[in-house]
Protein backbone atom coordinates (compact mmCIF):
# COMPACT_ATOMS: atom_id res chain seq x y z
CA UNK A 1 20.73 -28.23 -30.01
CA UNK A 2 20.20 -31.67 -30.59
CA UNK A 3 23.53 -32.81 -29.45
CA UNK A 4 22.39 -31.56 -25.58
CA UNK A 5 20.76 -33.63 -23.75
CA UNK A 6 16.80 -33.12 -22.30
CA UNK A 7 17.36 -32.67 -18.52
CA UNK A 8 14.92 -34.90 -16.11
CA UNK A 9 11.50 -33.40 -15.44
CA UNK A 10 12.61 -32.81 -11.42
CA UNK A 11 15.58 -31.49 -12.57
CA UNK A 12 13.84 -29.12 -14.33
CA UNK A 13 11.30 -28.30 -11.94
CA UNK A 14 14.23 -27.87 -9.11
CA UNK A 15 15.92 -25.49 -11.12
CA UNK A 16 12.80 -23.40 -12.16
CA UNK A 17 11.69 -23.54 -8.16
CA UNK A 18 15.31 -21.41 -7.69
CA UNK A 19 14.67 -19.43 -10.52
CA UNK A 20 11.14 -18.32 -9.00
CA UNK A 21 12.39 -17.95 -5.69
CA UNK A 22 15.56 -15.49 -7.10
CA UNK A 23 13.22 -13.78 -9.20
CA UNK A 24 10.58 -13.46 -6.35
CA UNK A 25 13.08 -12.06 -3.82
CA UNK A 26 14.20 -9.22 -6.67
CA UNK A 27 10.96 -8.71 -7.31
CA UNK A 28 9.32 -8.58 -3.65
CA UNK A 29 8.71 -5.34 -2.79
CA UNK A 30 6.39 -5.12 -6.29
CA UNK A 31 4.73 -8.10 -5.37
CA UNK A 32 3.87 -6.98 -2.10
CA UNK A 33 2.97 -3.58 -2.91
CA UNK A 34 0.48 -4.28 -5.63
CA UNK A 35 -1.35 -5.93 -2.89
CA UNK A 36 -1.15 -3.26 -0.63
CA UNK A 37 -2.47 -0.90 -2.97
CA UNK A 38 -5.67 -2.55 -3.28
CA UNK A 39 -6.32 -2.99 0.25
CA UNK A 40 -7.68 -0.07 2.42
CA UNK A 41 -6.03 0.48 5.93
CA UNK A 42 -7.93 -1.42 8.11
CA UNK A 43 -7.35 -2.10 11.95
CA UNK A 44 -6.50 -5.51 12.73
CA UNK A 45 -8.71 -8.30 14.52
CA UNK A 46 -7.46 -8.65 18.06
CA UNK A 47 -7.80 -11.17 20.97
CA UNK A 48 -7.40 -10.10 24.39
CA UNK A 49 -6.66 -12.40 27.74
CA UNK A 50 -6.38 -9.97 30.95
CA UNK A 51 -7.29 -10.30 34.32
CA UNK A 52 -10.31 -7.52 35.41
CA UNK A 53 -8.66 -6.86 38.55
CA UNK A 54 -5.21 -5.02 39.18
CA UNK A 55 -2.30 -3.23 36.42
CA UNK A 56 -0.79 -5.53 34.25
CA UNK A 57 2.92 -6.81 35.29
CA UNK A 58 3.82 -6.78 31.37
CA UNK A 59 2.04 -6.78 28.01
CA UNK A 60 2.71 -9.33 25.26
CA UNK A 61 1.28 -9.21 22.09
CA UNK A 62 1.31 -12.50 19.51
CA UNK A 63 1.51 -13.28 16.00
CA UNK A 64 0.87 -16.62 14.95
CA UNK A 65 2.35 -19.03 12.32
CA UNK A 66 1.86 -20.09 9.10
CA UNK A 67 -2.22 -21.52 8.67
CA UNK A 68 -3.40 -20.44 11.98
CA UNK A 69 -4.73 -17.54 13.37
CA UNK A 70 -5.34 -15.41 16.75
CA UNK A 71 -6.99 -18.69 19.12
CA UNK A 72 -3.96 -20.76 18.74
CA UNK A 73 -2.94 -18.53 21.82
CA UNK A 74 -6.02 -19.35 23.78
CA UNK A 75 -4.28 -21.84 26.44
CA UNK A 76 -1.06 -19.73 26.52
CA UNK A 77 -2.81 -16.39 26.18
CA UNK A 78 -5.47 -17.46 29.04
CA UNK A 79 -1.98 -19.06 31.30
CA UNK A 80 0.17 -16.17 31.37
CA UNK A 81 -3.19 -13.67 32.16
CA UNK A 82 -3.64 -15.59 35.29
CA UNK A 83 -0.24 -14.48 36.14
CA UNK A 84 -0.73 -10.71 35.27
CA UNK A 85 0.17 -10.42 31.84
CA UNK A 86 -1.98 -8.81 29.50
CA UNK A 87 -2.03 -10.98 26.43
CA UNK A 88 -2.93 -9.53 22.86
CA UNK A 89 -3.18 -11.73 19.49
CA UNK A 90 -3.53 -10.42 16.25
CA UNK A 91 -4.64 -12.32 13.04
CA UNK A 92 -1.73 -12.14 10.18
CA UNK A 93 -3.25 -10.70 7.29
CA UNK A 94 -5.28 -13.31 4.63
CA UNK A 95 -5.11 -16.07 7.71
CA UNK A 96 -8.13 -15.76 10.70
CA UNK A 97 -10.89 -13.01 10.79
CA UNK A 98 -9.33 -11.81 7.14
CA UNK A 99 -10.69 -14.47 5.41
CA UNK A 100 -13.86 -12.96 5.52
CA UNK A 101 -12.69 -9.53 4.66
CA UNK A 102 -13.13 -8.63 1.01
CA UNK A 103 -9.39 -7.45 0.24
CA UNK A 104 -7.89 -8.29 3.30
CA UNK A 105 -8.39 -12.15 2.47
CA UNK A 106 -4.80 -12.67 0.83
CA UNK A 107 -1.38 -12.94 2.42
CA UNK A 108 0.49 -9.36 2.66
CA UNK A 109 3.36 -8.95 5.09
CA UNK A 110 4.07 -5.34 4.28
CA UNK A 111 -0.13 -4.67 5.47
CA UNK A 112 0.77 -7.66 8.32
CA UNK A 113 3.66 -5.09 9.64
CA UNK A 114 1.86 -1.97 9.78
CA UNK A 115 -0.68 -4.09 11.71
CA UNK A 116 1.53 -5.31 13.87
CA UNK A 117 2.69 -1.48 14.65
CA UNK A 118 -1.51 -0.28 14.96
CA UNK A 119 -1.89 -3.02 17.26
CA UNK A 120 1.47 -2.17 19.59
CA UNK A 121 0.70 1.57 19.76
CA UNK A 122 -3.01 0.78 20.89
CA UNK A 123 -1.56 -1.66 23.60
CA UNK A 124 0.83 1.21 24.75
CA UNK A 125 -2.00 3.38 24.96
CA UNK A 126 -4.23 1.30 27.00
CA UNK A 127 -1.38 0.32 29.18
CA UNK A 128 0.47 3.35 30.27
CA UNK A 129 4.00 2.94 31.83
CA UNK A 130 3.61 -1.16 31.46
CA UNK A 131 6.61 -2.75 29.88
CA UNK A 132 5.42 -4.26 26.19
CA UNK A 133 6.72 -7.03 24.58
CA UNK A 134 6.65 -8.79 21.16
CA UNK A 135 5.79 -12.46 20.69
CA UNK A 136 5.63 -14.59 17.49
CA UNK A 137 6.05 -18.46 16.30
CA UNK A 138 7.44 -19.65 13.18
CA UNK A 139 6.10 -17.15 10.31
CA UNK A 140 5.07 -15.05 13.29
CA UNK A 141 8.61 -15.45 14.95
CA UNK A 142 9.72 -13.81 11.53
CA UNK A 143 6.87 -11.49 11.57
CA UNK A 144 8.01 -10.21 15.07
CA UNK A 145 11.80 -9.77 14.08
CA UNK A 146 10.99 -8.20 11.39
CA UNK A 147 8.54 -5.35 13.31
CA UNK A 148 11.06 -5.25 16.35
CA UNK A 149 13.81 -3.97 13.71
CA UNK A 150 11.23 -1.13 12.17
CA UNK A 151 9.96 0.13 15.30
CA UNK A 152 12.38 -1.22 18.36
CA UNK A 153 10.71 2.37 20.27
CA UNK A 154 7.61 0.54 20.41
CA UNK A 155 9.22 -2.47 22.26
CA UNK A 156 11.02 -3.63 25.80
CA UNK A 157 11.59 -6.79 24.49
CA UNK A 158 10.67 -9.55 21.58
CA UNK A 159 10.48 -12.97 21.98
CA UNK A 160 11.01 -15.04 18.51
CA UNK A 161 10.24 -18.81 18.45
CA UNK A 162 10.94 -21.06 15.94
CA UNK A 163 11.80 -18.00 13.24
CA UNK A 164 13.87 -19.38 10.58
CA UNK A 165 13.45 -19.86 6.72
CA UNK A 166 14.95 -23.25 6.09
CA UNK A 167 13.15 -26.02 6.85
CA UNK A 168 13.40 -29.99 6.21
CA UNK A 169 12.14 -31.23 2.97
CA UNK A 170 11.93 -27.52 1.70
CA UNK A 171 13.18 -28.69 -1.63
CA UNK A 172 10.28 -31.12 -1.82
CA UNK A 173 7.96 -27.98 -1.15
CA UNK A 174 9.86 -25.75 -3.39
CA UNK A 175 9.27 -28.48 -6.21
CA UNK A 176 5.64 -28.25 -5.32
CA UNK A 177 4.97 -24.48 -5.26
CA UNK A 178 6.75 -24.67 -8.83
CA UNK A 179 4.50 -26.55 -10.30
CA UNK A 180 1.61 -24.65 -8.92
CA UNK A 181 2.69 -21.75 -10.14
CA UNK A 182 3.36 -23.18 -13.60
CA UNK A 183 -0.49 -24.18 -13.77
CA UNK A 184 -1.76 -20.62 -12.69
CA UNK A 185 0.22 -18.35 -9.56
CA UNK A 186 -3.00 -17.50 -8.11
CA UNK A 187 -4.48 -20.55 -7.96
CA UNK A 188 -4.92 -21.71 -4.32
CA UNK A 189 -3.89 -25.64 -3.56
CA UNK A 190 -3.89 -27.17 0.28
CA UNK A 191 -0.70 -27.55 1.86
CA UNK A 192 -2.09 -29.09 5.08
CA UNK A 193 -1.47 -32.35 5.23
CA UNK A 194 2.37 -31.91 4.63
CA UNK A 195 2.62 -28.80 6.92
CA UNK A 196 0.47 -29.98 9.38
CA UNK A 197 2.58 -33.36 9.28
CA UNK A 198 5.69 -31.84 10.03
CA UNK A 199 4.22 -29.93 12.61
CA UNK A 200 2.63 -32.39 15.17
CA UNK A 201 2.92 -36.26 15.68
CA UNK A 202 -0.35 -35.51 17.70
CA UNK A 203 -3.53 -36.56 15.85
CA UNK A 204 -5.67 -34.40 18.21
CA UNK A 205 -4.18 -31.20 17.66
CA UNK A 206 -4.16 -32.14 13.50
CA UNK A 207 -7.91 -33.22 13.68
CA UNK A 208 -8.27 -29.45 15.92
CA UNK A 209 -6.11 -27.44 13.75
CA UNK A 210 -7.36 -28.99 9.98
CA UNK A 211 -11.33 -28.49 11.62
CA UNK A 212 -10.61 -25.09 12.31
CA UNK A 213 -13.01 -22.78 10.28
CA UNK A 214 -10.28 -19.73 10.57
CA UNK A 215 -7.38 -21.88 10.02
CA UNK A 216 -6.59 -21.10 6.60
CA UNK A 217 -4.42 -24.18 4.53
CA UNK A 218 -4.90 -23.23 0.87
CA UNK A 219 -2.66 -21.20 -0.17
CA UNK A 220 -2.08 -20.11 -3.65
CA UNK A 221 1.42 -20.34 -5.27
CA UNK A 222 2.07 -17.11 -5.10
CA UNK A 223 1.72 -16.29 -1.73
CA UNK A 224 3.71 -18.90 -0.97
CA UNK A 225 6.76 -17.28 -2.80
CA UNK A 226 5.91 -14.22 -1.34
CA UNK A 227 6.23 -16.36 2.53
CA UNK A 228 9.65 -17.58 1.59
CA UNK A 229 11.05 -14.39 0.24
CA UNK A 230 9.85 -13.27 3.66
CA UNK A 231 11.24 -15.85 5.48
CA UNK A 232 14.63 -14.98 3.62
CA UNK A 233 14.75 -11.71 4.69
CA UNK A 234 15.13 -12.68 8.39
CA UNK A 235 19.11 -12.29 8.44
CA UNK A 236 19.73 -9.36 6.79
CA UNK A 237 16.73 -7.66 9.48
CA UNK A 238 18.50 -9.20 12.66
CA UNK A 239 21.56 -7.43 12.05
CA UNK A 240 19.33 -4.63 12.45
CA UNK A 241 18.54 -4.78 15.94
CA UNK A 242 21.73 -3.53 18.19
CA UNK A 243 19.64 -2.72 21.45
CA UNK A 244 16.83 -4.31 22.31
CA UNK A 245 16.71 -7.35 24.09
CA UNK A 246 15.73 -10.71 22.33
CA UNK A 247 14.98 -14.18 23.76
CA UNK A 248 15.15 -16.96 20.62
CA UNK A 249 13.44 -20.16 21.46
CA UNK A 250 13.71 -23.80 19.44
CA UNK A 251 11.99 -27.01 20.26
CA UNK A 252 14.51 -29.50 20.20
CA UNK A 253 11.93 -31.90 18.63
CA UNK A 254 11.19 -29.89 15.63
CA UNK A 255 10.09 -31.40 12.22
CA UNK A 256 9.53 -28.39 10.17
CA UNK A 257 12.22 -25.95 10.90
CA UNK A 258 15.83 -27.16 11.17
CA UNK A 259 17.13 -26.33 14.92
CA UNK A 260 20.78 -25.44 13.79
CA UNK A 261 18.91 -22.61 11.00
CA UNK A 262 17.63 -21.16 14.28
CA UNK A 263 20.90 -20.54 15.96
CA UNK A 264 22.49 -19.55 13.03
CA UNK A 265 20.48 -16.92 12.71
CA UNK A 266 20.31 -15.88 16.64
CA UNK A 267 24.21 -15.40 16.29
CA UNK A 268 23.75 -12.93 13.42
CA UNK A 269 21.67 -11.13 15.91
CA UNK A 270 23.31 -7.37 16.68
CA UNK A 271 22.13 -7.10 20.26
CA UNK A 272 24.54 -8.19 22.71
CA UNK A 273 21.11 -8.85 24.83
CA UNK A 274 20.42 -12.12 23.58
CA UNK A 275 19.64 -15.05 24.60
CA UNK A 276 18.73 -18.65 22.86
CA UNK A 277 16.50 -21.23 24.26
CA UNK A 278 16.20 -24.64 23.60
CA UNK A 279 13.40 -26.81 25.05
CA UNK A 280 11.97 -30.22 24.52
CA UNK A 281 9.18 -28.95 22.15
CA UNK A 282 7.91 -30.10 18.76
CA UNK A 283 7.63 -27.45 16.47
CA UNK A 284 5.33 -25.26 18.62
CA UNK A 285 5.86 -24.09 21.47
CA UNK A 286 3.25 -21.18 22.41
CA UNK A 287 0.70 -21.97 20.23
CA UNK A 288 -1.81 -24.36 20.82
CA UNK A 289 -0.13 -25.74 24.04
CA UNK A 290 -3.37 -27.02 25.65
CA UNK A 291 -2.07 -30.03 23.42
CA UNK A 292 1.64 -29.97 24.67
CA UNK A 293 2.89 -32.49 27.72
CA UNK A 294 1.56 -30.74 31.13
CA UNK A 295 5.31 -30.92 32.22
CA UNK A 296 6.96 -29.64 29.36
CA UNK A 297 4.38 -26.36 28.87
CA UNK A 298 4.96 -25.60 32.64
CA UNK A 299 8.40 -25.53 32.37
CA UNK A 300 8.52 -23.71 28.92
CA UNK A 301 6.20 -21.49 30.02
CA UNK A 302 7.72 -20.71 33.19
CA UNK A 303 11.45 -19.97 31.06
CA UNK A 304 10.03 -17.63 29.25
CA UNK A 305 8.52 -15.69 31.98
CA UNK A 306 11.53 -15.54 34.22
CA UNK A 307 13.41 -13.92 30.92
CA UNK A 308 10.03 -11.44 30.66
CA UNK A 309 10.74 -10.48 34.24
CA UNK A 310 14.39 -9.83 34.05
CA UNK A 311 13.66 -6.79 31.63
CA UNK A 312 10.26 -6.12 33.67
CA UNK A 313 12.44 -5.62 37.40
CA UNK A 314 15.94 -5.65 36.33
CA UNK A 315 18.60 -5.80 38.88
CA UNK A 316 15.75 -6.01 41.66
CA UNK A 317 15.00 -9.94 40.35
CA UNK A 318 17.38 -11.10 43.17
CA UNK A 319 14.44 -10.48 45.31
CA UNK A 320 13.25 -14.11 45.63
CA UNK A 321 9.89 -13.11 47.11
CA UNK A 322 8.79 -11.46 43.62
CA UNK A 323 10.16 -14.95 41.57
CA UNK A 324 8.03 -16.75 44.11
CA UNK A 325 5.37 -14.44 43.76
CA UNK A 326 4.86 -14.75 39.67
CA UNK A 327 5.17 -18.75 40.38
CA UNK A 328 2.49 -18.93 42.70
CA UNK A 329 0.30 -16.03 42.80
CA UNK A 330 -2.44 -14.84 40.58
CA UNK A 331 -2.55 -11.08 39.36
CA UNK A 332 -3.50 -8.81 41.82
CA UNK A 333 -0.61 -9.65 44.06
CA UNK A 334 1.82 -8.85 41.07
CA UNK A 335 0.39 -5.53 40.69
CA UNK A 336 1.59 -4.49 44.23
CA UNK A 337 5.05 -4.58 42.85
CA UNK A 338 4.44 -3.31 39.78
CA UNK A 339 4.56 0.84 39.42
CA UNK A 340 1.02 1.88 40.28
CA UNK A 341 1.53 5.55 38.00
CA UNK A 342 -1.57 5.76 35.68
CA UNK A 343 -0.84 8.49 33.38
CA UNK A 344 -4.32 8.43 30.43
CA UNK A 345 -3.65 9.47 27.59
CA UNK A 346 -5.44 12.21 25.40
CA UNK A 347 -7.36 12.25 22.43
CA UNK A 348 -5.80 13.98 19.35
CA UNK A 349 -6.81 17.72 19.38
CA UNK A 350 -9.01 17.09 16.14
CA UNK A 351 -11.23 15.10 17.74
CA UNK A 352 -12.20 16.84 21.16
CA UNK A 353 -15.16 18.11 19.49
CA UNK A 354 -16.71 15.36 18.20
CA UNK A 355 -15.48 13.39 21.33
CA UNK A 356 -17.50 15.70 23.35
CA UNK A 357 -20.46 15.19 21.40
CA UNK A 358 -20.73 11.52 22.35
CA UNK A 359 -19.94 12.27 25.93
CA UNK A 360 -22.32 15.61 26.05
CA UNK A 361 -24.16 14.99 29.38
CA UNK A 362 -22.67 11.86 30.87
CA UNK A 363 -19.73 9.15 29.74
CA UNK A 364 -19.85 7.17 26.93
CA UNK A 365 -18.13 4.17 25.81
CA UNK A 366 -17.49 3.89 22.09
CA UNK A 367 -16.83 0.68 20.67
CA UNK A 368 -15.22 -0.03 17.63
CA UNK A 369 -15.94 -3.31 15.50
CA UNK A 370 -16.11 -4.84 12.13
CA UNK A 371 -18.99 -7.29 11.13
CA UNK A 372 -16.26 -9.65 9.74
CA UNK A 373 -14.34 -9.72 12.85
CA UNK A 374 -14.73 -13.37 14.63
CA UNK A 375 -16.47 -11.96 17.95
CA UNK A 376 -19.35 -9.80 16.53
CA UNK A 377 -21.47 -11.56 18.26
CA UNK A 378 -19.57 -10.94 21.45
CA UNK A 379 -19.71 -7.03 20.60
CA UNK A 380 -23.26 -7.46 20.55
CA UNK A 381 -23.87 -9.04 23.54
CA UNK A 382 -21.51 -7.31 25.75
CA UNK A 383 -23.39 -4.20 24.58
CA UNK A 384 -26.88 -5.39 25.75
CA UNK A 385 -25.43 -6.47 28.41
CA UNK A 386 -23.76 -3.13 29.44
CA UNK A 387 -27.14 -1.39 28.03
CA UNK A 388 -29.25 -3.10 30.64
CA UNK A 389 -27.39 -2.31 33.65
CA UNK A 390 -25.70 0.74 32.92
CA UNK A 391 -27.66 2.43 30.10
CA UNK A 392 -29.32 5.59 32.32
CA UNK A 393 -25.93 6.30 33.11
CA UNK A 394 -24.01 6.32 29.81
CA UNK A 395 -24.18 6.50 26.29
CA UNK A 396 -23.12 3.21 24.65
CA UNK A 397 -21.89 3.66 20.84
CA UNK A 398 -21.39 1.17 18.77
CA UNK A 399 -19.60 2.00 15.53
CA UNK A 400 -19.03 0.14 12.43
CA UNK A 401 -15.22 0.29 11.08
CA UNK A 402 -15.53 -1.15 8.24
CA UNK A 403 -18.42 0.86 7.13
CA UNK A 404 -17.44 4.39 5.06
CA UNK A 405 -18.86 6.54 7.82
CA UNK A 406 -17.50 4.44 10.44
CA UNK A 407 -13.74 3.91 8.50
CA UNK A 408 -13.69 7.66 9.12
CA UNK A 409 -14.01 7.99 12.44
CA UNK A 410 -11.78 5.07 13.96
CA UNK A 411 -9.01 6.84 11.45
CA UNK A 412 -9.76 10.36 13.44
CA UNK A 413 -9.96 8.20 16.71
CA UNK A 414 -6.27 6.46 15.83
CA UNK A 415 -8.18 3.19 16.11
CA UNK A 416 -5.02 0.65 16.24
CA UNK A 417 -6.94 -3.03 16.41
CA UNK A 418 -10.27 -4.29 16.23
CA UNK A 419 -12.04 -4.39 18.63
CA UNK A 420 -11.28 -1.32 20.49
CA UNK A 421 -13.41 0.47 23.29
CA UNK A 422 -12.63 4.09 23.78
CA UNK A 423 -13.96 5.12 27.53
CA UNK A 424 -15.03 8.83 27.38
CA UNK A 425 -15.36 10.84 30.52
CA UNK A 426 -18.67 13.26 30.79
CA UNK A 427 -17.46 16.05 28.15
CA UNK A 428 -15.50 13.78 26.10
CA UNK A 429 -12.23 13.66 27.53
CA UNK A 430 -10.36 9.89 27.21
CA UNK A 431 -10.59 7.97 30.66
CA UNK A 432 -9.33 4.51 28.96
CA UNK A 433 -8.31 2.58 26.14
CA UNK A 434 -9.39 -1.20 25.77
CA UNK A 435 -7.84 -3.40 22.45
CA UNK A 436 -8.96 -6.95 21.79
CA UNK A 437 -12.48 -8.81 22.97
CA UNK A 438 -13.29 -7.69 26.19
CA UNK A 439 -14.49 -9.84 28.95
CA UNK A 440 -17.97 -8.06 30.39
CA UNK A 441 -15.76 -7.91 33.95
CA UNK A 442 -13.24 -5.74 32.08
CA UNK A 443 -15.53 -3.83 30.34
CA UNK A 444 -17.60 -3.04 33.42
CA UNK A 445 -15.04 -1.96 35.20
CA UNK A 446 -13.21 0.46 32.76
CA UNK A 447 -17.20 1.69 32.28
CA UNK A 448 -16.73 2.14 36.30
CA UNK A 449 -13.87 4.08 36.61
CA UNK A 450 -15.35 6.50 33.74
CA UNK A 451 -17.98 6.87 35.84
CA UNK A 452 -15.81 7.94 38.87
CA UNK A 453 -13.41 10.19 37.00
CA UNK A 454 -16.28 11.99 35.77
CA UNK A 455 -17.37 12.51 39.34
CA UNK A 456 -14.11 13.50 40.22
């Protein structure tokens, strides 16, 4: 032995980063399940942006990147509402409302997916015959190939930004997360400053993001492995989907995620409805674009939409009047060309009974929240609010589902995000679905038409 010569410390520490990362992928499934295992199913926190008035042209739900959470879609989510999308975002499982969620506070993409799938089947069910499509950026863009080649049933369409694994000075990172996890694999250290870095050259948007009390930056080795064996597993799963139509986008200004990655990966895409983007973008796009040029989100924005409405109208898109329309009008003119069928759904058999019981002698509106949730608060409020005007006329139920009683009953009630308001016609049968923080307009009116079709 003493005739070989002791290899350089980053030598070393490069080759052990590999080793890790080999060992990690082998191993992923074990070290995603063990965290499974410990955490209960639990419906996902869920932000909602959708005009009061009129049917939704198209749905779109979000997943977020890497350190951020659910209000990174505000300005996009609030944009594409006024145009008569329904927006939904979701918060990735140990990143946004999770952090305050005992067991729910670590990252687990195998819990993240299944969320994901709650959160599209409640959308789908509060927005009968509406076209739904998936949207995520960077880990989310990952996040949402990943779910579109599960469940492509649940989907008319996903929209991937910024997806890919490899990423500039990832071997500087790798060499980091080594070390960490030499010192202890659970022990959390703050990546911020060199994510956020690569990111943005705009010191607003790092002051808004790193202030953030939901934006979530320390990250223990571990999970970090566990992010880059996901990240990894992004070409074998877009081979996977052979049917359903997928729009890649890439900002050519990225810092974080090497552009030509992206397109390698779109061309391993199976669909032969696909379609790559490029636009002048740092690295994102969707999320927090209040902080993007004016010009540049318009025009990004705008892209994106046009490829939304080809799958929403099809061959009818020639019609310039309905183009025009989307670029000019607010909702309630979109929903005239829209389908105006409004088929409600039913309540699973098992629950008629106790469904009836909250809805005995007039409607009732039962809505389901966690204390933990960012937007209790809201809950609360829109409940007193709804009490004081409404309250002779129907029975308001609040119900805890995070509590043991109250974990029951949103299982029984297929409760598929947090929060969700189930509107309950007088003997119990479903009138409407609502997913996400509700606006009091919203909620008022769904409360309305319960009203009516119990009159009916």
């Amino acid at each position: 032995m003493s005739g070989h010569k002791k290899l350089p410390t980053i030598i070393r520490l490069s080759l052990l980063a590999s080793s890790l990362l080999a060992q990690s992928i082998i191993g992923a499934n074990t070290l995603v399940a063990s965290a499974t295992e410990q955490t209960a199913a639990v419906a996902p926190p869920c932000k909602t942006w959708i005009k009061p008035l009129g049917k939704p042209l198209a749905a779109l739900v979000c997943v977020h990147g890497l350190g951020l959470n659910s209000s990174a879609y505000e300005d996009f989510g609030l944009r594409a509402s006024r145009q008569g999308i329904a927006v939904y975002a979701l918060d990735v499982r140990g990143f946004g409302s999770w952090i305050k969620s005992k067991g729910a506070e670590n990252v687990n993409f195998d819990d993240c997916l299944n969320d994901v799938k709650l959160t599209l089947e409640a959308v789908r069910k509060s927005n009968p015959n509406v076209p739904v499509f998936l949207l995520g950026e960077s880990m989310g863009g990952a996040i949402a190939l990943r779910v579109a080649s599960l469940y492509p049933e649940l989907l008319d369409g996903v929209i991937s930004s910024v997806p890919a694994g490899e990423r500039f000075q990832q071997g500087k990172t790798d060499l980091q997360v080594a070390a960490h996890f030499l010192t202890g694999p659970r022990r959390k250290f703050n990546i911020g400053k060199t994510i956020v870095n690569q990111v943005t050259q705009n010191e607003d948007l790092k002051n808004e993001w790193t202030s953030d009390p939901l934006a979530r930056l320390d990250l223990s080795a571990k999970e970090l492995l566990q992010f880059q064996v996901f990240m990894n597993g992004n070409h074998d799963c877009v081979k996977k989907l052979v049917k359903l139509p997928v729009l890649m986008v890439q900002g050519n200004n990225d810092r974080l995620v090497k552009p030509d990655e992206s397109f390698d990966l779109f061309r391993q895409i199976a669909s032969p409805d696909k379609v790559f983007l490029a636009v002048p973008s740092e690295h994102l796009i969707f999320e927090q674009s209040q902080s993007q040029d004016p010009w540049q989100r318009e025009q990004n924005m705008r892209l994106v939409a046009i490829w939304m409405l080809t799958k929403v109208f099809g061959h009818d898109l020639h019609n310039a009047d309905i183009m025009a329309s989307f670029m000019r009008t607010p909702a309630p003119a979109l929903t005239q060309v829209a389908s105006q069928t409004k088929a409600v759904e039913s309540l699973p058999k098992e629950v008629a009974a106790e469904a009836a019981s909250f809805a005995k002698d007039k409607p009732a509106a039962l809505l389901f929240y966690t204390k933990w949730c960012e937007g209790a608060d809201h809950v609360a409020k829109l409940m007193e609010e709804a009490q004081g005007q409404w309250g002779n006329r129907v029975n308001l139920v609040t119900i805890d589902s995070d509590s043991k009683e109250g974990k029951e009953t949103a299982k029984r009630f297929a409760v598929g995000a947090i929060p969700s308001i189930y509107f309950l016609k007088t003997g119990g049968d479903l009138s409407s679905v609502m997913v996400g923080q509700a606006k009091f307009p919203n909620f008022i009116k769904q409360l309305a038409q319960a009203i009516i079709d119990s009159d009916k």
